[in-house]
Protein backbone atom coordinates (compact mmCIF):
# COMPACT_ATOMS: atom_id res chain seq x y z
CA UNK A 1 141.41 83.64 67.88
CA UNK A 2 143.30 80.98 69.63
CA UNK A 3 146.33 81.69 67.20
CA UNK A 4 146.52 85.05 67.85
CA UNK A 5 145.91 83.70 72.06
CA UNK A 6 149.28 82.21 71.59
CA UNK A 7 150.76 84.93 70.15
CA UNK A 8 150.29 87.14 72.65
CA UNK A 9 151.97 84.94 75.03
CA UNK A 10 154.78 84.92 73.19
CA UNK A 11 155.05 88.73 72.49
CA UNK A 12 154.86 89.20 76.06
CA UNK A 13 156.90 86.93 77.04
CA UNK A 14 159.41 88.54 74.62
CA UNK A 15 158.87 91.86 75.78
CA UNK A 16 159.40 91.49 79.32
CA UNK A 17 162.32 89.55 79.16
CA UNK A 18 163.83 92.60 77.58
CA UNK A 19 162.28 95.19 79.37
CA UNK A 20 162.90 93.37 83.09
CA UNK A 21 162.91 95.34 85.90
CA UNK A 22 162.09 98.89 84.03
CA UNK A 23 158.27 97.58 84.23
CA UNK A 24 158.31 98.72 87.47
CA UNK A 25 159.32 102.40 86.10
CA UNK A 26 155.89 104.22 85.95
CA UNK A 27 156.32 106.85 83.23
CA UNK A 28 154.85 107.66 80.25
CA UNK A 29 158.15 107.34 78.53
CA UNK A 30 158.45 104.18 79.47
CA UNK A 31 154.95 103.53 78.14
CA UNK A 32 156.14 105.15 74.61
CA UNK A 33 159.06 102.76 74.62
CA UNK A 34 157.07 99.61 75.55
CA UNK A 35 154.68 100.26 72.79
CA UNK A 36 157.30 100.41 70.42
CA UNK A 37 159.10 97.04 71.62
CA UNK A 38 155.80 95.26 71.26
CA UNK A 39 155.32 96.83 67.64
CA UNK A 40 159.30 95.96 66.93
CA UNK A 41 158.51 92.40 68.24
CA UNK A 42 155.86 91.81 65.97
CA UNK A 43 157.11 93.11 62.53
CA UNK A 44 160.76 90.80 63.37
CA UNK A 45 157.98 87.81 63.42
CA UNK A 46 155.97 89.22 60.56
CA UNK A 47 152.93 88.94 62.10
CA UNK A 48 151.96 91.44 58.91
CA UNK A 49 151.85 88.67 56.58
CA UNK A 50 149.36 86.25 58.62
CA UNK A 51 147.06 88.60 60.52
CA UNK A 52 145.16 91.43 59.30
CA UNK A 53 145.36 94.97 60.55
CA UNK A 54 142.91 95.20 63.16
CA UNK A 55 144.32 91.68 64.75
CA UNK A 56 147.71 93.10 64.79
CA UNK A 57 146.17 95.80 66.34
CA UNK A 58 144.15 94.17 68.71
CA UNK A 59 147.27 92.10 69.65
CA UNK A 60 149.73 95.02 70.45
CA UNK A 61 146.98 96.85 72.09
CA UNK A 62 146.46 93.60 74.40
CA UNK A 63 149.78 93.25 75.37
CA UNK A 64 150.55 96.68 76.41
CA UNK A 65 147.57 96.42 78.45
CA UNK A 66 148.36 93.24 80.50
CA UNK A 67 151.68 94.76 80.78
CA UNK A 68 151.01 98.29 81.50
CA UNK A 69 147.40 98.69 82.29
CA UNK A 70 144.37 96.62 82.95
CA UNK A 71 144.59 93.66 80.78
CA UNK A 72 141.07 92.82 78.93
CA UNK A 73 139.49 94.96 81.61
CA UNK A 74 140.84 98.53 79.99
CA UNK A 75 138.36 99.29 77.00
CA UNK A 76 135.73 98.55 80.49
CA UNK A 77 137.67 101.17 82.33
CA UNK A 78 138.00 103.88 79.46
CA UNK A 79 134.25 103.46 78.67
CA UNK A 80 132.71 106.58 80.34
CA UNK A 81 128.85 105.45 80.36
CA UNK A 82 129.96 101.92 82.48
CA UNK A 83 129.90 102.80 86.33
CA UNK A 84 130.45 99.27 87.45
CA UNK A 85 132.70 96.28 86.67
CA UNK A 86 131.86 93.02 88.53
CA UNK A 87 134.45 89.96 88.43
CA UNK A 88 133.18 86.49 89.01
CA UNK A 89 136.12 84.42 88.52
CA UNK A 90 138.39 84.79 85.30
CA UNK A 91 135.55 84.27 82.76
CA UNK A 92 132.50 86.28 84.25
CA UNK A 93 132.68 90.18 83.65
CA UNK A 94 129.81 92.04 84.17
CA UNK A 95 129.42 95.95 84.23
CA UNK A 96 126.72 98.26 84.93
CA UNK A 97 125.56 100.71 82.10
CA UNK A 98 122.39 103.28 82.46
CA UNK A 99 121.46 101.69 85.45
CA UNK A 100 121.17 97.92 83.84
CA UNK A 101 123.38 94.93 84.70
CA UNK A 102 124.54 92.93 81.95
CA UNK A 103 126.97 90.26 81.43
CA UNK A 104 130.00 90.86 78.95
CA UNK A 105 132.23 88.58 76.36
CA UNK A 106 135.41 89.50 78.16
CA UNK A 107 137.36 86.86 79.97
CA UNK A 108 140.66 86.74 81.12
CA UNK A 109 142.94 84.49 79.33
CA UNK A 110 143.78 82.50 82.54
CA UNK A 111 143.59 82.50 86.65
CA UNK A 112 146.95 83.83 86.57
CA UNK A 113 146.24 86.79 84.28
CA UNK A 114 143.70 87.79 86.65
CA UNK A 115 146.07 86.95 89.87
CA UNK A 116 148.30 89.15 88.54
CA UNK A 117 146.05 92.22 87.46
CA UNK A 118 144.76 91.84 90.84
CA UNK A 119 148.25 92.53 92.58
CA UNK A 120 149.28 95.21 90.28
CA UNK A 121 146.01 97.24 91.49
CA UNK A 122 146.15 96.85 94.98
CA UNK A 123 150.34 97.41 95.04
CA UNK A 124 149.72 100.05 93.66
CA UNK A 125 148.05 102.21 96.97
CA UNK A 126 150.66 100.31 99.11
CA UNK A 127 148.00 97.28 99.94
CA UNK A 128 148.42 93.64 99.60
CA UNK A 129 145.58 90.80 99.60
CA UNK A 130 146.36 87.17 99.94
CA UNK A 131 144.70 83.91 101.05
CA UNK A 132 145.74 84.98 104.94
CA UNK A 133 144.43 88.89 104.44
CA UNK A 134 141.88 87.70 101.44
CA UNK A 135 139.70 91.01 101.44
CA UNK A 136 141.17 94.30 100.32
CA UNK A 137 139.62 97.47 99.61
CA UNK A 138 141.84 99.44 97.21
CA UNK A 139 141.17 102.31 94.38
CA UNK A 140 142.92 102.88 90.44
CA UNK A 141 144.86 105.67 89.32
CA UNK A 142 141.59 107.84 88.35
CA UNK A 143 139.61 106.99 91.27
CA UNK A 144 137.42 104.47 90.89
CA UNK A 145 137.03 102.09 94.07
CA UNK A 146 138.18 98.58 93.93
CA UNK A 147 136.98 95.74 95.94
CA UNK A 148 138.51 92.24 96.23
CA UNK A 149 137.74 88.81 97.71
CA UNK A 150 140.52 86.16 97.37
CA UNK A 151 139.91 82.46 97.60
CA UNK A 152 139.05 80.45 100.12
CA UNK A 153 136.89 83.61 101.15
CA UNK A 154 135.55 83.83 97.48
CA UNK A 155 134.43 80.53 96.48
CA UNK A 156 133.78 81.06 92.47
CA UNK A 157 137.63 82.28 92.12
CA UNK A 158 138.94 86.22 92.34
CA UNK A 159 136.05 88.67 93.06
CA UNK A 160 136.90 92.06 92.12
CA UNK A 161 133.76 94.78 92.22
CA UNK A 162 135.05 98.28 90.58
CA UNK A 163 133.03 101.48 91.21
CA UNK A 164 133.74 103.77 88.32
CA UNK A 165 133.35 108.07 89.32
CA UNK A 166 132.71 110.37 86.28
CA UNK A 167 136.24 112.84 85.99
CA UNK A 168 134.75 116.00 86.96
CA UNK A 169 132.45 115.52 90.45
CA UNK A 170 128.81 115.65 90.82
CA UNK A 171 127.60 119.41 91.03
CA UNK A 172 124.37 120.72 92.72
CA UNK A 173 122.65 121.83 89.43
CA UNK A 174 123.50 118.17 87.78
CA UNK A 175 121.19 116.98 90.66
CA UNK A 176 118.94 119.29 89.88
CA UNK A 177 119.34 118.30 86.24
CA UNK A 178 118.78 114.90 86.83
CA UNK A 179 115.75 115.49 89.26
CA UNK A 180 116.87 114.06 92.82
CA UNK A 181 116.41 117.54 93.94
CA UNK A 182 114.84 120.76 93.39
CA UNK A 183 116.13 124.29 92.67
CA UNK A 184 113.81 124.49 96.15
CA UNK A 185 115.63 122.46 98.34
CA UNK A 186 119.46 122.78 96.41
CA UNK A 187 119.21 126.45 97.47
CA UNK A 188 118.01 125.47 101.25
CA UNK A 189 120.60 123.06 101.28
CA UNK A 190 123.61 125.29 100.26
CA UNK A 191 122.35 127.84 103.06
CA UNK A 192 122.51 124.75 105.79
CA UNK A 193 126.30 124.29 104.40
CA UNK A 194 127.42 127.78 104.56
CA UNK A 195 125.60 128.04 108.03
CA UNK A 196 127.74 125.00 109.01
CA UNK A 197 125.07 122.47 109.92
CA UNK A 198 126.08 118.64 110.26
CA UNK A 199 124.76 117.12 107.82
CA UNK A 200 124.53 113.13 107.74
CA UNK A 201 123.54 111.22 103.84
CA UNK A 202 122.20 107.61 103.75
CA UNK A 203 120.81 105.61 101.44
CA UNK A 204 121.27 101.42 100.10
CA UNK A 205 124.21 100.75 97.74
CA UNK A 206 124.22 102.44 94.54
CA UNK A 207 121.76 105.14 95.53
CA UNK A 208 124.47 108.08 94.78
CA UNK A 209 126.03 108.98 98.27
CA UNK A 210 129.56 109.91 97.84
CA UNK A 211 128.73 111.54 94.59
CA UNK A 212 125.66 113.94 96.56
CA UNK A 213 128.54 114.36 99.24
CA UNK A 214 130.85 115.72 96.54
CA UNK A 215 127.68 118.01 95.61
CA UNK A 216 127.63 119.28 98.95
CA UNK A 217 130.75 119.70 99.54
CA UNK A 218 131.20 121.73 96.44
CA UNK A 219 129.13 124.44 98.45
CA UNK A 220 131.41 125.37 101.56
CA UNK A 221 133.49 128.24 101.52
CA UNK A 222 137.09 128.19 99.65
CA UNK A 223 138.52 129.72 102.29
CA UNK A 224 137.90 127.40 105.10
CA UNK A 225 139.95 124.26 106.19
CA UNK A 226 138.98 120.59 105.59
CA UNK A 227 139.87 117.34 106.41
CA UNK A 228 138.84 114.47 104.72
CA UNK A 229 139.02 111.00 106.00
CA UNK A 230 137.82 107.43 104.02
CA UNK A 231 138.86 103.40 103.54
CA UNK A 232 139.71 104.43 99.93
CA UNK A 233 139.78 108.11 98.83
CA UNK A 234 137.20 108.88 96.24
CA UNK A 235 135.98 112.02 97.17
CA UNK A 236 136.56 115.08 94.73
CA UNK A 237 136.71 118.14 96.13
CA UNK A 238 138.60 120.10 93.56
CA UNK A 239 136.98 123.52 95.51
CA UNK A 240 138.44 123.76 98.37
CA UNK A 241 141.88 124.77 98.17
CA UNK A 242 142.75 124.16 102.21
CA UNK A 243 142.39 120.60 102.02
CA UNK A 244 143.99 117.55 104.21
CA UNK A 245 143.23 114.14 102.78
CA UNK A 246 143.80 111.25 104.67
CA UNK A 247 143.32 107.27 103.97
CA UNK A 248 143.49 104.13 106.32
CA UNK A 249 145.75 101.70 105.63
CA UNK A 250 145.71 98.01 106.26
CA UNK A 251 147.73 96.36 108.35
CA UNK A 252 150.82 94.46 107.00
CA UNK A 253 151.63 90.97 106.66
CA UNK A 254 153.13 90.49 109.87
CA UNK A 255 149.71 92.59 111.54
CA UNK A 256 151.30 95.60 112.02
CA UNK A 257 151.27 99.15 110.90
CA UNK A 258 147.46 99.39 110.49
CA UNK A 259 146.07 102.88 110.24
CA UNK A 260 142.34 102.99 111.22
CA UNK A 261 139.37 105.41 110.11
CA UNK A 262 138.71 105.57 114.00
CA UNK A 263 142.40 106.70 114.64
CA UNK A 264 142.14 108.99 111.32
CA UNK A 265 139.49 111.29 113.02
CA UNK A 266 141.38 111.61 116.54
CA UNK A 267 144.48 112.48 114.27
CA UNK A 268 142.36 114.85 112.37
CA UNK A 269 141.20 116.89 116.05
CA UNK A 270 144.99 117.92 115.94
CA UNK A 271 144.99 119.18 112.18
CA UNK A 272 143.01 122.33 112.64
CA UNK A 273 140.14 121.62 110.59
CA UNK A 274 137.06 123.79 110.09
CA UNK A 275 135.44 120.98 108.83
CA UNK A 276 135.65 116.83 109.10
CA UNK A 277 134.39 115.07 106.32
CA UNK A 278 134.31 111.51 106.53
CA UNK A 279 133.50 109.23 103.31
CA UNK A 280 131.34 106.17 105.05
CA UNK A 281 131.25 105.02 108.72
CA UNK A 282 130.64 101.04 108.98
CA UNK A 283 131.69 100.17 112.99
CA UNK A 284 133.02 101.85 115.89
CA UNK A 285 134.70 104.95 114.61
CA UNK A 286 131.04 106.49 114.13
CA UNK A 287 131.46 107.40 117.60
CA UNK A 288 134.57 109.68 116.83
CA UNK A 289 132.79 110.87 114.19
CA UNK A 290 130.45 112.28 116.28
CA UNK A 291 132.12 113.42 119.48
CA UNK A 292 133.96 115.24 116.48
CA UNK A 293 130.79 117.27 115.58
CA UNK A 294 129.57 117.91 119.19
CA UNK A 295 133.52 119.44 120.13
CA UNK A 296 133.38 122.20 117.78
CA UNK A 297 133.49 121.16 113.90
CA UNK A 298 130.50 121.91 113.12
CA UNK A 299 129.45 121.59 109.10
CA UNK A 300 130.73 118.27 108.96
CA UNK A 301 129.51 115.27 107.11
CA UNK A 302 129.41 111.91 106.78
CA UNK A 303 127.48 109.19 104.74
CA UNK A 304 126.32 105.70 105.58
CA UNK A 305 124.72 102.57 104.57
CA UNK A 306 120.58 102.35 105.72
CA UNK A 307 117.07 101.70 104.02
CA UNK A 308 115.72 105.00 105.38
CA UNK A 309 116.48 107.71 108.24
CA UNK A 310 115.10 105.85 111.17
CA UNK A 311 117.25 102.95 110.00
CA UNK A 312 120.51 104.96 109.94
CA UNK A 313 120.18 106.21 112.99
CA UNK A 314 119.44 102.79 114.77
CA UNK A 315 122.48 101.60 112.97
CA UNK A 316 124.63 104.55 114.11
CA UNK A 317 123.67 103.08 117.50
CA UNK A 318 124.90 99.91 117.29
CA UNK A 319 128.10 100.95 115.31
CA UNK A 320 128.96 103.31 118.56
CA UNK A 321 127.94 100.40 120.92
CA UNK A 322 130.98 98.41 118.82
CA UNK A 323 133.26 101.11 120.34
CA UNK A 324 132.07 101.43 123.52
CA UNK A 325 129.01 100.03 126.06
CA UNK A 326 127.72 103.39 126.90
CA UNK A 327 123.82 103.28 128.12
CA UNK A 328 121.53 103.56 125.00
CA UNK A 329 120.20 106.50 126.08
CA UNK A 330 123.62 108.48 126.42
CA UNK A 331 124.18 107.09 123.00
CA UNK A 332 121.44 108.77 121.42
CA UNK A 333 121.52 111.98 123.26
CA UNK A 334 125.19 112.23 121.64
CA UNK A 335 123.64 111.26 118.22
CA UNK A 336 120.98 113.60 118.52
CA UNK A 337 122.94 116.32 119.47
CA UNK A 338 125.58 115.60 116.87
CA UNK A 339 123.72 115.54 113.73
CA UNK A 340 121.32 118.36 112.63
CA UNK A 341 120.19 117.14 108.67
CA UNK A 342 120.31 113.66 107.72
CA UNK A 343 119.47 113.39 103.79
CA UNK A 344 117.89 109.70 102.37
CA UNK A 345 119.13 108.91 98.90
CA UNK A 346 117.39 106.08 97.34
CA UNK A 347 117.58 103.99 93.66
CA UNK A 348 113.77 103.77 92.57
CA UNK A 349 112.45 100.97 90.38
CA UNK A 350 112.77 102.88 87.00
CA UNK A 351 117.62 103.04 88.02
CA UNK A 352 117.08 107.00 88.68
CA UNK A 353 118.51 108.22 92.09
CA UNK A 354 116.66 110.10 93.88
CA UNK A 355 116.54 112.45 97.34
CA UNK A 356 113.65 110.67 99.04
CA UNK A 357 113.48 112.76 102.53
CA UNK A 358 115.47 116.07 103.96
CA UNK A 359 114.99 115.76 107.77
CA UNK A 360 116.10 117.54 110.72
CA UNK A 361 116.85 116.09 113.89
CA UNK A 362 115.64 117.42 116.79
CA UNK A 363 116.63 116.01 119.91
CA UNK A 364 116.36 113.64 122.34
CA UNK A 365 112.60 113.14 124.06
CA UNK A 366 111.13 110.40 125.80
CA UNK A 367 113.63 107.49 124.85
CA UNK A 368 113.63 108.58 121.30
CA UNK A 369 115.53 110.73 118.65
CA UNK A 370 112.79 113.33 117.03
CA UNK A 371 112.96 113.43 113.61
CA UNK A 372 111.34 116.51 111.54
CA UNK A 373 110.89 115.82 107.89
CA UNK A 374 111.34 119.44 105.92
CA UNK A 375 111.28 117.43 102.41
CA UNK A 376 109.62 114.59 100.87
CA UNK A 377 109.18 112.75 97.66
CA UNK A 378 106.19 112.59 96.16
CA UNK A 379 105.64 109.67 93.95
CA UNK A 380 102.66 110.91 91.29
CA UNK A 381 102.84 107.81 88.72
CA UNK A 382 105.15 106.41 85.96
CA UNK A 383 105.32 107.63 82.42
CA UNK A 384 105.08 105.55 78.81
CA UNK A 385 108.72 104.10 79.32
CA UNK A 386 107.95 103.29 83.09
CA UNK A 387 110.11 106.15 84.88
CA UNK A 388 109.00 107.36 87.82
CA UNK A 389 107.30 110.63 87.94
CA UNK A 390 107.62 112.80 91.65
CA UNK A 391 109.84 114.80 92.87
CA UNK A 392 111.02 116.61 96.06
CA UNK A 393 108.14 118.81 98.16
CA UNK A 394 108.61 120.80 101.29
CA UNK A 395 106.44 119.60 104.19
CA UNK A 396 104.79 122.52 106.17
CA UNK A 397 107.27 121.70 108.78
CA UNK A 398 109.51 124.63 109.41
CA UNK A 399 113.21 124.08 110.38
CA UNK A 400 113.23 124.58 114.30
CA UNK A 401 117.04 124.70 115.04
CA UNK A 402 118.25 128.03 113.15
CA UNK A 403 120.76 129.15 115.91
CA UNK A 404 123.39 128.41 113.60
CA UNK A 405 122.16 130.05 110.55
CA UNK A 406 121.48 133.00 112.52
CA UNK A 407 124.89 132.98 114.49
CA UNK A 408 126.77 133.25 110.77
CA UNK A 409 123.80 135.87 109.24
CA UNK A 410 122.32 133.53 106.99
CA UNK A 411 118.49 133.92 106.30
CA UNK A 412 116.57 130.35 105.93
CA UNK A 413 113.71 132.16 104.67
């Protein structure tokens, strides 16, 4: 294998020098003539006559890919049942499959290999990442969301996390397929969308947010107007036809030109949007976010990180403290009257995601936001293979707010 290591050194090396500056060209012609090169490269060395077919296979195929694509990381990236890819330094891949970590084979063939993949990606949305800016978020041609954390930040070399989305989004019945809801609450939910309630989704990494938020959003009307704002787009909302979609940007070497989420949502006011939809709030622009919903946009939504609906909402108060040292209590009468449904997702013991709590928000009372759960999960037991067995039940709490429901003619019942 080392052999056939050097070769593909040389073949690339070979093949760039001819190609040049057309690897910047980003067609598939280009790809069809690149392929060709490589094979044209190795049948001048008859490489036929000392490796067998799959080798010469598996070095053309290599090639192209640190050319062209992703280097060793593309069979990874083409696999549809892997919705993770962890770097750890050039010669620790893991990936994510049904729910299970597990380290892989791959490694890069050097530091530089991976340097270089590394730029390509992030170039490629306009971004940069170096030791001075070492943490980048970025996203691939089909989606998926890259992470990166450069040396000296990163102190096991180049760590690159990539979230992998399936091509067609998430759909209300393949939650209901999968069990994190029921045909119950999918149907109450849909009615709170077309009623236009604000609807906030939490829940720890990797419990299924922006994928439930592409559910959701699958529900309101084709004919309405929608802006959505994120760090790195990965929503899908192949529905809506009226769409704006808008994505921060970084600031550039010299610190300028930096496009915020926080400045995103003021820009969006002006846009004429029916609805805001914006992909995670982390700091201060979750107060934007929600003097957006109490001016008038109402059916928006929003998702954030937190270990269960109190939590969330404590954190939304210290991530609108970052923007501004308003009195707690004025900061939770605007949360409170900002959000009507906040949704808890959650990754049980057994990899399954699952809607642990629909709640409504009440108010503001005595010092404190009141909360009314309308759906809980039940938790009955585990089965022979050690899945969880519950699901989703409605409380005998009835939803109090239903002004807006009844201003648009919608029946809760």
């Amino acid at each position: 294998m080392s052999d056939i290591g050097e070769v593909i050194k040389e073949i690339r090396k070979e093949a760039a020098a001819i190609t040049g500056s057309a690897l910047n060209f980003n067609t598939e012609e280009f790809d069809v003539l690149l392929l060709e090169q490589i094979e044209a490269i190795c049948f001048s060395k008859q490489l036929i006559n000392k490796f067998s077919a799959a080798e010469l296979k598996t070095i053309v195929d290599t090639v192209f890919n640190q050319m062209r694509r992703h280097d060793v990381l593309e069979p990874l990236i083409n696999d549809k049942s892997i919705t993770e890819i962890m770097i750890n330094g050039p010669d620790k891949v893991f990936i994510e499959k049904n729910g299970v970590v597990e380290e892989t084979d791959i490694v890069f063939e050097s530091r530089e290999r991976l340097d270089d993949l590394i730029q390509n990606m992030v170039a490629k949305v306009n971004r940069s990442v170096n030791e001075a800016e070492p943490v980048v978020d970025a996203r691939l041609e089909d989606g998926s969301r890259v992470n990166v954390v450069l040396p000296p930040v990163a102190l096991n070399g180049p760590l690159v996390t990539i979230r992998k989305f399936p091509d067609n989004p998430m759909t209300v019945n393949e939650l209901i397929m999968y069990g994190s809801l029921t045909i119950d609450a999918a149907m109450f939910l849909e009615k709170l969308v077309k009623a236009k309630y604000n609807i906030f989704i939490c829940g720890g990494t990797g419990s299924g947010k922006t994928s439930f938020l592409n559910a959701l959003s699958s529900l309101i009307p084709q004919d309405e107007r929608i802006v959505t704002i994120e760090d790195s787009a990965e929503l899908q909302l192949s529905t809506i036809k009226n769409i704006a979609r808008l994505e921060t940007r970084n600031a550039n070497t010299e610190g300028r030109g930096e496009i915020s989420m926080k400045s995103l949502i003021k820009t969006s006011l002006r846009m004429r949007p029916e609805r805001i939809i914006v992909g995670e709030v982390r700091g201060g622009e979750a107060l934007d976010m929600l003097q957006a919903m109490n001016t008038g946009h109402d059916g928006s939504m929003s998702t954030g990180h937190a270990n269960s609906t109190a939590d969330m909402l404590s954190r939304l108060e210290t991530m609108v403290l970052m923007a501004a040292p308003l009195p707690l209590e004025a900061i939770k009468k605007q949360i409170a009257s900002a959000l009507d449904i906040i949704i808890f997702l959650s990754r049980l013991r057994d990899y399954t995601r699952r809607t642990m709590e629909i709640t409504e928000v009440l108010g503001y009372k005595d010092g404190e936001i009141m909360l009314n759960p309308l759906y809980i999960f039940e938790e009955t037991g585990e089965d022979s293979k050690g899945m969880v067995i519950g699901s989703l039940k409605r409380t005998e709490n009835p939803l109090v707010n239903r002004q807006k429901a009844k201003q648009r003619g919608i029946d809760l019942e």
